[in-house]
Protein backbone atom coordinates (compact mmCIF):
# COMPACT_ATOMS: atom_id res chain seq x y z
CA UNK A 1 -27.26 10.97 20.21
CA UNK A 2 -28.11 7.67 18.55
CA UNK A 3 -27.80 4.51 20.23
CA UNK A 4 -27.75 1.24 17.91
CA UNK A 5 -26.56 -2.80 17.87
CA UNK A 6 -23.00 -2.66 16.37
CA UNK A 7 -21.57 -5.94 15.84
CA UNK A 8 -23.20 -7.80 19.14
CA UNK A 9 -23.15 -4.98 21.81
CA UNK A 10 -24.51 -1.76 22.22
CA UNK A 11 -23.38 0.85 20.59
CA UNK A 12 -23.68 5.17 21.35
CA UNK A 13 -22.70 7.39 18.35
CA UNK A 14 -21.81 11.61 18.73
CA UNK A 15 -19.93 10.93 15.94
CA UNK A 16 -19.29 14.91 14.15
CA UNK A 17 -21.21 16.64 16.94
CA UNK A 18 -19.04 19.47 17.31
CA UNK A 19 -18.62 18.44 20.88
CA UNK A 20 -16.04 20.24 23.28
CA UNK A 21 -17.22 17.66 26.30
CA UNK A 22 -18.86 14.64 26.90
CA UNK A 23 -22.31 14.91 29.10
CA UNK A 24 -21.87 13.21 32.78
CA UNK A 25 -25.81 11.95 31.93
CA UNK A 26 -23.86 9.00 29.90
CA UNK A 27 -22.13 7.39 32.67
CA UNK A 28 -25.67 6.05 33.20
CA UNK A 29 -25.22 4.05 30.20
CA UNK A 30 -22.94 1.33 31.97
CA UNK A 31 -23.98 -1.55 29.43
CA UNK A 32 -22.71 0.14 26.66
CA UNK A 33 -20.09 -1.90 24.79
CA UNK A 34 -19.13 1.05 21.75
CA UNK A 35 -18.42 4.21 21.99
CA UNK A 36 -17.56 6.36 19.19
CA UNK A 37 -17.05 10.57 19.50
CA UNK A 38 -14.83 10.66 16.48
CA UNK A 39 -14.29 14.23 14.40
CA UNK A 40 -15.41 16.16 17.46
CA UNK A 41 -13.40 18.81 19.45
CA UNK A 42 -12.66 17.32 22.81
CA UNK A 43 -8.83 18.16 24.35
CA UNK A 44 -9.94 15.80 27.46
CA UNK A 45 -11.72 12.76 27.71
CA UNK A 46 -14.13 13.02 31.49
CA UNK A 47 -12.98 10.27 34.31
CA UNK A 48 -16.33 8.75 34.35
CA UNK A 49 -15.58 6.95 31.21
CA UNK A 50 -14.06 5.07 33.73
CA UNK A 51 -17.09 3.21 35.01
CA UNK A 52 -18.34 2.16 31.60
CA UNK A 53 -16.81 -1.19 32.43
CA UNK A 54 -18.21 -2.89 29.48
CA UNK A 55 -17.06 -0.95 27.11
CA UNK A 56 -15.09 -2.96 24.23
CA UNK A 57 -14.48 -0.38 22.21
CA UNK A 58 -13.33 2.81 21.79
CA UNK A 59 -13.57 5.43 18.88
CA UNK A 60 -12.03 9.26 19.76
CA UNK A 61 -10.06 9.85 16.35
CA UNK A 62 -10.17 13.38 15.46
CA UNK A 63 -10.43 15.17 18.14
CA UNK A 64 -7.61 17.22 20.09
CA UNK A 65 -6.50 15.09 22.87
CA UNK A 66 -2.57 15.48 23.76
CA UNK A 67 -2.72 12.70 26.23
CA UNK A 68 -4.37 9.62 27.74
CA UNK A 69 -5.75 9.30 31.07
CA UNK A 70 -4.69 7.00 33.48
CA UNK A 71 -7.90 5.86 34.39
CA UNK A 72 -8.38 4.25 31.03
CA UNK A 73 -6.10 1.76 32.35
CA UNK A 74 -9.34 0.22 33.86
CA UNK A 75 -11.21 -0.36 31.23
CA UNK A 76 -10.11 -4.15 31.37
CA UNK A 77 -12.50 -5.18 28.78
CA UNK A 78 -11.03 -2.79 25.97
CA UNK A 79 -10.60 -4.57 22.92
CA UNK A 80 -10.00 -1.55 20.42
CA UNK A 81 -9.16 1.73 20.77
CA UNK A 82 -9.04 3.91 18.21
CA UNK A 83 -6.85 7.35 18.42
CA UNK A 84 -6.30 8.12 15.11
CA UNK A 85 -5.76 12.36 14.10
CA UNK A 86 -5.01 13.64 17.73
CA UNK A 87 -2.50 14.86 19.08
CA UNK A 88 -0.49 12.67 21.29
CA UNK A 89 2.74 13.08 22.00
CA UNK A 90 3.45 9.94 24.74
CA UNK A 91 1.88 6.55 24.97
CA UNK A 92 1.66 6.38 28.80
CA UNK A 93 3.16 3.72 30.37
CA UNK A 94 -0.26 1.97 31.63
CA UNK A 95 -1.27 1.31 28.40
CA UNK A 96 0.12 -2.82 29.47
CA UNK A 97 -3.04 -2.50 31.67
CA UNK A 98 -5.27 -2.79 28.93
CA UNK A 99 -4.94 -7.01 28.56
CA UNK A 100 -7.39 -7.75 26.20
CA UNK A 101 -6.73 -5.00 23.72
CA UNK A 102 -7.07 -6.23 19.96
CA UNK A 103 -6.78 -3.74 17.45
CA UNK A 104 -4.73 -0.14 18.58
CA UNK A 105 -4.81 2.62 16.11
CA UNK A 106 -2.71 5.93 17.30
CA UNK A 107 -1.97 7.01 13.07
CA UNK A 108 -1.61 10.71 12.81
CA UNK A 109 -0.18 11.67 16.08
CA UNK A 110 2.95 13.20 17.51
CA UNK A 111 4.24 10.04 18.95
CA UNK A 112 8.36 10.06 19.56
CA UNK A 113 8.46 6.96 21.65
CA UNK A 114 5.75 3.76 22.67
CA UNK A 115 6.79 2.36 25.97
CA UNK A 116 8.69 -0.52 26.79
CA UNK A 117 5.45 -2.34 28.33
CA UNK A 118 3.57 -2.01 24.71
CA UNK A 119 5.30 -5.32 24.46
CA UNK A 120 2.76 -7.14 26.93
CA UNK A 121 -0.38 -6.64 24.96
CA UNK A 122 0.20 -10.07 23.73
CA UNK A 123 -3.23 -9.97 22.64
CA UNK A 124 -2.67 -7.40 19.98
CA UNK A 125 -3.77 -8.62 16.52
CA UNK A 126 -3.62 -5.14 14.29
CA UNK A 127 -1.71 -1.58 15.51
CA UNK A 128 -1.09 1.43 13.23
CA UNK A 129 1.27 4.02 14.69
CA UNK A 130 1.87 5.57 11.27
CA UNK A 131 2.45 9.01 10.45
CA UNK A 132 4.32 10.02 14.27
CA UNK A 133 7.61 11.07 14.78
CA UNK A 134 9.11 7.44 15.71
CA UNK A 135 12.69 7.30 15.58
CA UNK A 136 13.01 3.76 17.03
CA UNK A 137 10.62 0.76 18.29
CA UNK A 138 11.25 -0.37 21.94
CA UNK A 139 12.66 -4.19 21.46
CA UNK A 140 9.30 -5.78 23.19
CA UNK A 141 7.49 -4.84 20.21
CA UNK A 142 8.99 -7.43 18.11
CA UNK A 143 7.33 -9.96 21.12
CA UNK A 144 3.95 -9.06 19.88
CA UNK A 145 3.60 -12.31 17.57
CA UNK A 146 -0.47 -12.25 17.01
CA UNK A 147 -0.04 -8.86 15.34
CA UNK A 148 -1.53 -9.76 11.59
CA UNK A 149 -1.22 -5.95 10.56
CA UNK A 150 1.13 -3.71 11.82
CA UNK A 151 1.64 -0.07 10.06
CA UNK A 152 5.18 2.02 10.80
CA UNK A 153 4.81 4.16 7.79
CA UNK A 154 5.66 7.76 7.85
CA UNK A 155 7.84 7.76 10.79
CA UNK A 156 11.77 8.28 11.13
CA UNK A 157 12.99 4.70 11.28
CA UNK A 158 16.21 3.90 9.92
CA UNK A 159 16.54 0.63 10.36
CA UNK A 160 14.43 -2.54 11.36
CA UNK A 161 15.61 -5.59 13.80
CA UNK A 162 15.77 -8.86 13.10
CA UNK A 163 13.07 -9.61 15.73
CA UNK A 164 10.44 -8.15 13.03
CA UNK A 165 10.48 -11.70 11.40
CA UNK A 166 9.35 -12.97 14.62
CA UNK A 167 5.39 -11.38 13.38
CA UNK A 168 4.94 -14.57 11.26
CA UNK A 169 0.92 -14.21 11.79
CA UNK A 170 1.09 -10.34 9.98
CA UNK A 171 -0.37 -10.38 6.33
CA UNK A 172 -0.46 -6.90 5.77
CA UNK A 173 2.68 -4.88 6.55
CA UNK A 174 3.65 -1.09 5.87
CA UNK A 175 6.80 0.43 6.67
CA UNK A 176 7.09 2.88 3.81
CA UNK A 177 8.05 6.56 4.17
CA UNK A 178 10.39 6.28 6.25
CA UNK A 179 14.64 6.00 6.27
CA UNK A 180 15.65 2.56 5.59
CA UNK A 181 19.00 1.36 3.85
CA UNK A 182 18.14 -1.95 4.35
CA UNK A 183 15.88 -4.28 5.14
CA UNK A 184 16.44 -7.62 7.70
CA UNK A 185 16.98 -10.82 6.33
CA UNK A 186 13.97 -12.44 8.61
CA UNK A 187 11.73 -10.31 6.72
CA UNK A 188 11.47 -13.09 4.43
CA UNK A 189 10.46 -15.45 7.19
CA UNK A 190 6.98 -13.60 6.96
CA UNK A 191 5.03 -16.19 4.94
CA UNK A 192 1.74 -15.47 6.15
CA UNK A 193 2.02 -11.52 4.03
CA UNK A 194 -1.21 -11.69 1.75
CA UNK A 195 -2.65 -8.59 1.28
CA UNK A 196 -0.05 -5.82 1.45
CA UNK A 197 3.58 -5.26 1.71
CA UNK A 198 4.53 -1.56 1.68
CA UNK A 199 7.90 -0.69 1.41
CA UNK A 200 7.90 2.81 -0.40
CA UNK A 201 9.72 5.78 0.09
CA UNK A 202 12.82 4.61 1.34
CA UNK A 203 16.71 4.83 0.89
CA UNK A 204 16.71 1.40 -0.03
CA UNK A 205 19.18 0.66 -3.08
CA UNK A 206 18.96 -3.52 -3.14
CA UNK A 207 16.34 -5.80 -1.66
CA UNK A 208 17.65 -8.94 0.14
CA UNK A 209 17.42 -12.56 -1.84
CA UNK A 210 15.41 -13.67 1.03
CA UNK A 211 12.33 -11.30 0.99
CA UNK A 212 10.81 -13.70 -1.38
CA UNK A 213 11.21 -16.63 -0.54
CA UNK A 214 8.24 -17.94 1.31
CA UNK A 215 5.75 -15.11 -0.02
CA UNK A 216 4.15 -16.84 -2.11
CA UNK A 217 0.60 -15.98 -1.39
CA UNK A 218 1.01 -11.97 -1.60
CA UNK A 219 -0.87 -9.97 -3.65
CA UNK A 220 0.53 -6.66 -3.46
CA UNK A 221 4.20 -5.08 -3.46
CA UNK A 222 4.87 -1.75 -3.44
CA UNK A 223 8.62 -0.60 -3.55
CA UNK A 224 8.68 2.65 -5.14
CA UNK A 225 10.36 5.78 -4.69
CA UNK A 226 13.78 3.88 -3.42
CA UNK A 227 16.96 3.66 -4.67
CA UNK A 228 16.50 0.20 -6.47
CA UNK A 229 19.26 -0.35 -9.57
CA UNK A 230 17.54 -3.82 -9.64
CA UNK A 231 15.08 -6.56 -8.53
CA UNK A 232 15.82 -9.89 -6.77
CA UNK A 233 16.29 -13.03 -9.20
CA UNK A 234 13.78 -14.95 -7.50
CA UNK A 235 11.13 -11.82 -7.71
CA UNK A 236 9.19 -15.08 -10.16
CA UNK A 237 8.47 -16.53 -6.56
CA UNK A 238 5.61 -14.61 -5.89
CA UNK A 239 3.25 -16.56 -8.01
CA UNK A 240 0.07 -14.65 -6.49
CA UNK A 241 1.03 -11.49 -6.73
CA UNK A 242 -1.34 -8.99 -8.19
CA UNK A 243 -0.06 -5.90 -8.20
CA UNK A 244 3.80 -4.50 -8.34
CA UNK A 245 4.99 -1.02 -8.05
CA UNK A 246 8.25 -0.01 -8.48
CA UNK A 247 8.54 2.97 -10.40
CA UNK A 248 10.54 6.30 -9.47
CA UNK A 249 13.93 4.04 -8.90
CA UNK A 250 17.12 3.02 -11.05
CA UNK A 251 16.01 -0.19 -12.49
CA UNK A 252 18.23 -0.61 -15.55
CA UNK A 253 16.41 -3.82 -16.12
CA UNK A 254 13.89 -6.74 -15.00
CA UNK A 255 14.67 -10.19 -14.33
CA UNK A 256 13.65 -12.83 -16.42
CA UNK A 257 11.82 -14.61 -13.95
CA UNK A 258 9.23 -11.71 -13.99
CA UNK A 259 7.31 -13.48 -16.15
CA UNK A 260 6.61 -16.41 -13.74
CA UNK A 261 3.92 -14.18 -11.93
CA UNK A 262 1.16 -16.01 -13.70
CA UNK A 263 -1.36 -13.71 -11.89
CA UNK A 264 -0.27 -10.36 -12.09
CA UNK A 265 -2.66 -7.73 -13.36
CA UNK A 266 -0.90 -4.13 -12.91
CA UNK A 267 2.97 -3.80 -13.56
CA UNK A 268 4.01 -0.19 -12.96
CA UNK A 269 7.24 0.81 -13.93
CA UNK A 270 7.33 4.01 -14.61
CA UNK A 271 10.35 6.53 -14.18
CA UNK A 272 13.16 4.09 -14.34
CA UNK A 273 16.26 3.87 -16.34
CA UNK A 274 14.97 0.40 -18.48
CA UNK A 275 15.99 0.03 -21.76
CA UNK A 276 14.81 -3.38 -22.29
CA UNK A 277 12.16 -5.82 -21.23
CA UNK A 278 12.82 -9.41 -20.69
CA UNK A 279 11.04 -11.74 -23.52
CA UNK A 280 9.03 -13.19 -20.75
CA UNK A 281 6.83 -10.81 -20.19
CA UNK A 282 4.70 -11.59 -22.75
CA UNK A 283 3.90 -14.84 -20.23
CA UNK A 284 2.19 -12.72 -17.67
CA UNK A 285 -1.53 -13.81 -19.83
CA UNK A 286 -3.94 -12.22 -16.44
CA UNK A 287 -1.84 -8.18 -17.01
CA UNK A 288 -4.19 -5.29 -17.65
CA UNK A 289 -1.46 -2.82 -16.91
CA UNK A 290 1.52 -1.85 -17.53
CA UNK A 291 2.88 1.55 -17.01
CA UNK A 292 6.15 2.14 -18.28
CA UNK A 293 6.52 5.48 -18.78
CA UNK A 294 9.65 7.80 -18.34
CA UNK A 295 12.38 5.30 -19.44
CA UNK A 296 14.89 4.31 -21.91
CA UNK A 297 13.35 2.02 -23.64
CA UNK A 298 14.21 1.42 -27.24
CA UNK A 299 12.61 -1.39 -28.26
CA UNK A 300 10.11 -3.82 -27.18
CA UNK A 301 10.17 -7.93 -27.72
CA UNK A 302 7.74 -9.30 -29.73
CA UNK A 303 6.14 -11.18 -27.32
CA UNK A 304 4.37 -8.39 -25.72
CA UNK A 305 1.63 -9.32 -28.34
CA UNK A 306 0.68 -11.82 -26.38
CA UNK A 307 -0.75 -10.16 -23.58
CA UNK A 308 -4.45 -11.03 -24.87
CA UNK A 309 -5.81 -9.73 -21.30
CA UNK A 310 -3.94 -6.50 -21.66
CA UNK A 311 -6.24 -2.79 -21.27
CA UNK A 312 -3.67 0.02 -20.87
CA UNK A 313 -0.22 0.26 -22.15
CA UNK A 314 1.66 3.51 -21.35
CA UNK A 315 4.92 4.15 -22.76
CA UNK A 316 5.41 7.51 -22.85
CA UNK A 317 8.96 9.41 -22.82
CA UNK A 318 10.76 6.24 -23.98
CA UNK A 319 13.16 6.00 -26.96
CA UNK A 320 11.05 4.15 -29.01
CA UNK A 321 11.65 4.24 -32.93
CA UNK A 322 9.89 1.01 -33.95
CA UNK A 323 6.99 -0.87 -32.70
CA UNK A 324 6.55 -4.84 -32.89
CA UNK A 325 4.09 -5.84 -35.23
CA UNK A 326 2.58 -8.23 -32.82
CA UNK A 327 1.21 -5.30 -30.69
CA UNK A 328 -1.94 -5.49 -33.17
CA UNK A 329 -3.18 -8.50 -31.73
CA UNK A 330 -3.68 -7.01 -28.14
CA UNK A 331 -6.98 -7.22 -28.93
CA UNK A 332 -8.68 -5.74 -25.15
CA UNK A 333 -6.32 -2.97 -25.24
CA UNK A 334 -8.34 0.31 -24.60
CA UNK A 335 -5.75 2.96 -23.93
CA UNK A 336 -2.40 3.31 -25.47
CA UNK A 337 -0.19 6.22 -24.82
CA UNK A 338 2.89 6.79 -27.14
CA UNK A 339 3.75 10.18 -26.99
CA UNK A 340 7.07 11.49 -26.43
CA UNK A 341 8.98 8.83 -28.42
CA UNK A 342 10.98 8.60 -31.71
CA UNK A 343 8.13 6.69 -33.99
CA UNK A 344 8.42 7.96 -37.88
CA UNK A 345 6.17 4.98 -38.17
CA UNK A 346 3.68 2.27 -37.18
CA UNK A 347 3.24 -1.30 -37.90
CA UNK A 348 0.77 -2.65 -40.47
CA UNK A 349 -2.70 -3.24 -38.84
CA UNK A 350 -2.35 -0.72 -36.73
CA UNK A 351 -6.05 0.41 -37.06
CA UNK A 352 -7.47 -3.43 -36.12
CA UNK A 353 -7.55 -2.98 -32.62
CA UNK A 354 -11.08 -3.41 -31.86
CA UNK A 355 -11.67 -2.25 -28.50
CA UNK A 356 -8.87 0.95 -28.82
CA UNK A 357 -10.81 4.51 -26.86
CA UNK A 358 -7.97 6.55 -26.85
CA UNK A 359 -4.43 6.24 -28.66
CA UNK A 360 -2.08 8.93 -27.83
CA UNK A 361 0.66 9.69 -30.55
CA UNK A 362 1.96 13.22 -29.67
CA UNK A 363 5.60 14.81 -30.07
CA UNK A 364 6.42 11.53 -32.55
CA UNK A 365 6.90 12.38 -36.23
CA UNK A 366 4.39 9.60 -37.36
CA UNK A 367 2.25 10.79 -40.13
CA UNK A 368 -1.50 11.15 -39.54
CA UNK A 369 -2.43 10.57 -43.48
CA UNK A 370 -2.41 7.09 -43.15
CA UNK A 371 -5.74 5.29 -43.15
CA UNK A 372 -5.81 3.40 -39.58
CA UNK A 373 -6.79 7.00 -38.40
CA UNK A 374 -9.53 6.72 -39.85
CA UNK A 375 -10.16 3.24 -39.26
CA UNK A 376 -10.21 3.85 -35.37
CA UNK A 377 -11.74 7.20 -34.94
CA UNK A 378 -14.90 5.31 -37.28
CA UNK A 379 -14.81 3.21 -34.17
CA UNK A 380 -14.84 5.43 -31.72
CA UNK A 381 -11.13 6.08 -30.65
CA UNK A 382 -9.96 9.22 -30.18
CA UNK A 383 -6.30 9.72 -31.84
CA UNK A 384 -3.74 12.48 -31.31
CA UNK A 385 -1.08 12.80 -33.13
């Protein structure tokens, strides 16, 4: 048993114990504000939990509990309680009792409904009930307008209301894995989105005009493993954007505009059906990656010499049969992976790049007589062809 200052209160860990049952003995400890019996083996949590009428939070996750006890309902100081890996398979109705509840993690349960009343913890800033067997959200959910990260993912959700674009506090927001044709227009009414917006491993074949149109200050977009056959116009909109995934759809191409996201670092585009890249791309001066592997690409523009920032290029399985002779002067590129195309050939210079580890020319027909082998295996690359 430890007992330590977490945060401002006190705190009792039997954290991986092994436990099948709490000790009575800790009822004693009625000024303890943390609790935390996660990874144990406990199918029942004792009534004298109860008393501890201090407690602000709550840690179980991983253990075996199938339900919650209605006496938890009187633990009116809760302010997170964490469920996480149990096995739950009803949210009872009391949970409304628990008023100044914060943060509500039930991911990794057996969850096919939340109650109606969920919709009065109107204190709620941050609720995962990912991974459950949701099918639909009761509509007083969409009332819960402090949430600032909510997680849906890996349920059975086929659709989302309209209300979701009342959560204009969330900025991080994951409802991938899970059914969705479409997505609602007053998801782009979520300006406040920084961190995270998953919305992989859909059925989604077209993303609405309006998703992008006040995110402006995300970072991170993830739509792959859809249906996509292409990306909004306006995609350039999200001038902080860091990140964007959306390989494994049907992109045929990208918009133009792509190469207004001044502070992207990783494109991935792999398994697509692209067989072109727009011109600006070579504008996105902050990339480090891009993954393009798995399309049809047959050539590349010229400008992608540019990319001065640029670490890892991956073009594998293309249709490549030329390369642009500007691609020497990506001077911080480190890996490059070519295999798999239709190269006979490679552009004069090709052994300048400086900073090169690992160059990958497999399954082309490019001759390995040449001299830039050399050149780059004297500096320590290490070339297949």
């Amino acid at each position: 048993m430890t007992i330590y200052n977490r945060d401002t209160g006190v705190a009792l860990s039997l954290r991986y114990r092994g436990l099948t049952e709490l000790s009575e003995s800790l009822d004693q400890l009625s000024e303890i504000q943390c609790l935390d019996v996660t990874g144990n083996q406990l199918i029942e949590l004792p009534e004298w939990l109860g008393n501890l009428q201090n407690l602000k939070k709550l840690f179980v996750d991983g253990n075996r509990l199938t339900e919650l006890p209605e006496w938890l309902g009187n633990l009116g100081n809760l302010e997170e309680l964490h469920v996480d890996g149990n096995r739950l398979t009803a949210l009872p109705g009391w949970i409304n009792q628990l008023a100044n509840l914060k943060t509500l993690r039930l991911y990794n349960n057996q969850l096919a409904s939340l109650p109606e009343g969920i919709g009065q913890l109107t204190r709620l800033e941050d609720i995962s009930v990912g991974r459950n067997r949701l099918v639909v959200l009761p509509d007083s959910f969409w009332g819960l307008t402090q949430l600032q990260s909510l997680n849906i993912a890996e349920n059975r959700l086929t659709e989302l209301p309209e209300g979701i674009g009342n959560l204009i506090r969330l900025h991080t927001l994951d409802v991938g894995h899970n059914a969705l044709a479409d997505l609602p227009e007053s998801l782009g009414r979520l300006g406040n989105l920084t961190f995270f917006l998953y919305l992989s491993n859909n059925r989604l074949t077209a993303l609405p005009e309006s998703l992008f149109e006040n995110l402006g200050s995300l970072r991170y977009l993830n739509v792959t493993d859809n249906r996509l056959t292409a990306l909004p116009e306006n995609i350039g909109k999200l001038t902080s954007l860091k990140e964007l995934r959306i390989y494994n759809n049907q992109l045929t191409r990208l918009p133009e505009s792509l190469g207004e996201l001044a502070n992207l670092r990783e494109l991935h585009a792999m398994n697509n059906a692209l067989d072109a890249l727009p011109e600006s791309i070579g504008n996105l001066q902050e990339l480090r990656e891009l993954r393009l592997s798995q399309n049809r690409l047959m050539v590349l523009p010229e400008s992608l010499g540019k990319l001065a920032h640029l670490k890892a290029l991956d073009l594998r399985n293309n249709h490549l049969t030329a390369l642009p002779h500007s691609l020497r002067n990506l001077r911080s590129l480190i890996f490059l992976d070519l295999r798999a195309n239709r190269l006979v050939s490679l552009p004069e210079g090709f052994g300048e790049f400086l900073n090169l580890e690992k160059l990958d020319l497999r399954w082309n027909k490019v001759s390995a007589d040449s001299g830039w082998v050399q050149q780059l295996e004297e500096r320590g690359c290490s070339v297949y062809v």
